[in-house]
C-alpha atoms as a PDB file:
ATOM      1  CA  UNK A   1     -51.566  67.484 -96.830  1.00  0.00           C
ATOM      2  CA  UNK A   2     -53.383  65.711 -94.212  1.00  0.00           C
ATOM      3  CA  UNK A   3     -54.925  67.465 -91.304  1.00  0.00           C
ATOM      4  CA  UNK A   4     -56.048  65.648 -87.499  1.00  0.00           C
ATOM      5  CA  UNK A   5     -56.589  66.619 -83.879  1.00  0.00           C
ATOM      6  CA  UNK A   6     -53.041  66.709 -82.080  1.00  0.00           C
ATOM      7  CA  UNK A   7     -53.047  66.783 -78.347  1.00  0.00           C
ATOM      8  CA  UNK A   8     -51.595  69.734 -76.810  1.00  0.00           C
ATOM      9  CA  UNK A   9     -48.838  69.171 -73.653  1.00  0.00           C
ATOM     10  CA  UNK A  10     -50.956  69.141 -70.649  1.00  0.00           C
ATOM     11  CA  UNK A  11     -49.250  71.555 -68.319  1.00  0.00           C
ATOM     12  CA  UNK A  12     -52.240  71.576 -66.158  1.00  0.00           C
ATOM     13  CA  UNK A  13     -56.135  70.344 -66.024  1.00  0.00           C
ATOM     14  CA  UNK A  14     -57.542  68.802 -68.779  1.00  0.00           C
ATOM     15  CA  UNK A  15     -56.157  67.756 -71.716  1.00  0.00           C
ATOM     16  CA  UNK A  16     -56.170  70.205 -75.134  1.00  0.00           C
ATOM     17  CA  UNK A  17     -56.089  69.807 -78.237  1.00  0.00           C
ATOM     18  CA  UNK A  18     -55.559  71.264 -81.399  1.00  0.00           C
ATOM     19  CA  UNK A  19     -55.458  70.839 -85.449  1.00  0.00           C
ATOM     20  CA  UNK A  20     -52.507  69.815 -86.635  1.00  0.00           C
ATOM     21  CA  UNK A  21     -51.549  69.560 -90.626  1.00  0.00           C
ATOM     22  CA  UNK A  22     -48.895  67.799 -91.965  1.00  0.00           C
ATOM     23  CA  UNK A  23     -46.949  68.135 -94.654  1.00  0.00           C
ATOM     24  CA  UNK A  24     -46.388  64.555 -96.533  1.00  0.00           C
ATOM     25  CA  UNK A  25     -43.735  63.211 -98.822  1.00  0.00           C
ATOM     26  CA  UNK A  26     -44.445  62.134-102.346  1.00  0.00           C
ATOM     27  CA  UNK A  27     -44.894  58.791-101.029  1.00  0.00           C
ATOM     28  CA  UNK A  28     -48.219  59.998 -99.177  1.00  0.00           C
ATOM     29  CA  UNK A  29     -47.033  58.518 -95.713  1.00  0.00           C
ATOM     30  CA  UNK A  30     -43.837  60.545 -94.872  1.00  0.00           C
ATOM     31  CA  UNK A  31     -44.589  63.452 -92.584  1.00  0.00           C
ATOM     32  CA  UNK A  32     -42.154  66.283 -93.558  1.00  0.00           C
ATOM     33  CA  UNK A  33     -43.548  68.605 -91.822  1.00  0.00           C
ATOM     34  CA  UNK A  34     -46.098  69.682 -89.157  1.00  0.00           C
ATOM     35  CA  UNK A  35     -47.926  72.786 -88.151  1.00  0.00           C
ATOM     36  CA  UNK A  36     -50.917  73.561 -85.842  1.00  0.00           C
ATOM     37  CA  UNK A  37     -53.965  76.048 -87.098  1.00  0.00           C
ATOM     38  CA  UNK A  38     -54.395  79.223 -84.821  1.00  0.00           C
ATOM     39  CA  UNK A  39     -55.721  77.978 -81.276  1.00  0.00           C
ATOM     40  CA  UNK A  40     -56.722  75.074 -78.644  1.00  0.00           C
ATOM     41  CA  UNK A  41     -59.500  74.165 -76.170  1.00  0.00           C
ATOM     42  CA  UNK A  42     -60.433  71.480 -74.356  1.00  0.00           C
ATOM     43  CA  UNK A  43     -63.649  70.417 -76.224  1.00  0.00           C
ATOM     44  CA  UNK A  44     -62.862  68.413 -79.167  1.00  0.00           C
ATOM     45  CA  UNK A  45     -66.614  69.725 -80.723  1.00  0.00           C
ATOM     46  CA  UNK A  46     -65.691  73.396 -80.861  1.00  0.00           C
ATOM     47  CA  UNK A  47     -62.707  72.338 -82.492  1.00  0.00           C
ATOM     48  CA  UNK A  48     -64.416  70.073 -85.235  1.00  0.00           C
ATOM     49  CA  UNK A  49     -66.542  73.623 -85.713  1.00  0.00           C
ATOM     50  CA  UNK A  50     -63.400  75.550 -86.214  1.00  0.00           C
ATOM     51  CA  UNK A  51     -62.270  72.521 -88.886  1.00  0.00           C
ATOM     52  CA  UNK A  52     -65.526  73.168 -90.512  1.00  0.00           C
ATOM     53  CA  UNK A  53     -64.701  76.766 -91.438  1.00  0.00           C
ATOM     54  CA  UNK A  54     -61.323  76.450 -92.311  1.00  0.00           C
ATOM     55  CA  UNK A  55     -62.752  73.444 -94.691  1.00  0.00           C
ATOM     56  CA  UNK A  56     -65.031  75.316 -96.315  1.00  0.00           C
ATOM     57  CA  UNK A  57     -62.746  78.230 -96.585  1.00  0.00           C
ATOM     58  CA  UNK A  58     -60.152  76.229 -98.366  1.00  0.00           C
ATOM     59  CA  UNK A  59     -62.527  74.328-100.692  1.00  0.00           C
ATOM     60  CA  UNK A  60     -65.119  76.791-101.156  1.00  0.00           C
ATOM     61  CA  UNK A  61     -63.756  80.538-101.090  1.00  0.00           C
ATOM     62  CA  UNK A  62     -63.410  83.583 -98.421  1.00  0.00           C
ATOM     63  CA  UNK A  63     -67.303  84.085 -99.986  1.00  0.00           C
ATOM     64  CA  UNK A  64     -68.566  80.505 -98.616  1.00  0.00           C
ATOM     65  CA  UNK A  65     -67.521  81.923 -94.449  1.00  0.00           C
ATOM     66  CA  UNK A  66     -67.590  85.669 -94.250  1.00  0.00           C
ATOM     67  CA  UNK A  67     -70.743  85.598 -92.744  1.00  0.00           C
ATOM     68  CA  UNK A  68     -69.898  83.331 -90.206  1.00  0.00           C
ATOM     69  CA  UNK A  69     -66.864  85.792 -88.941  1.00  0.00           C
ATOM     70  CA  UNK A  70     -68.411  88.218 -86.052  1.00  0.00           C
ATOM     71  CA  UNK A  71     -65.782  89.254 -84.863  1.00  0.00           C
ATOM     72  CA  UNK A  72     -61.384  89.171 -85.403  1.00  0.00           C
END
């Protein structure tokens, strides 16, 4: 699994973005498949915040972020 910043199609404005995973081959280069995590914005730092949690949620537990959740 390897996760980046993908940019969104600009429709309008500036540009989005979003973070993308992809899904690799046993090879470790192959992409076989891509998805994008839940939202976009135009500020590259809010999204690196958003990576944070999701990071630490993965690696370190539901425990590790629940305080950081204000509202759903």
């Amino acid at each position: 699994m390897f996760f980046t910043l993908g940019r969104c199609e600009r429709t309008v404005g500036q540009q989005n973005w979003d973070i993308r995973g992809h899904v690799l081959d046993e090879d470790g280069e192959t992409v076989r498949e891509t998805f994008a995590l839940p939202g976009d914005t135009m500020r590259v730092d809010q999204l690196k915040h958003c990576w944070e949690f999701v990071r630490r949620y993965m690696e370190e537990g539901p425990a590790s972020v629940y305080r950081d959740v204000y509202w759903c």
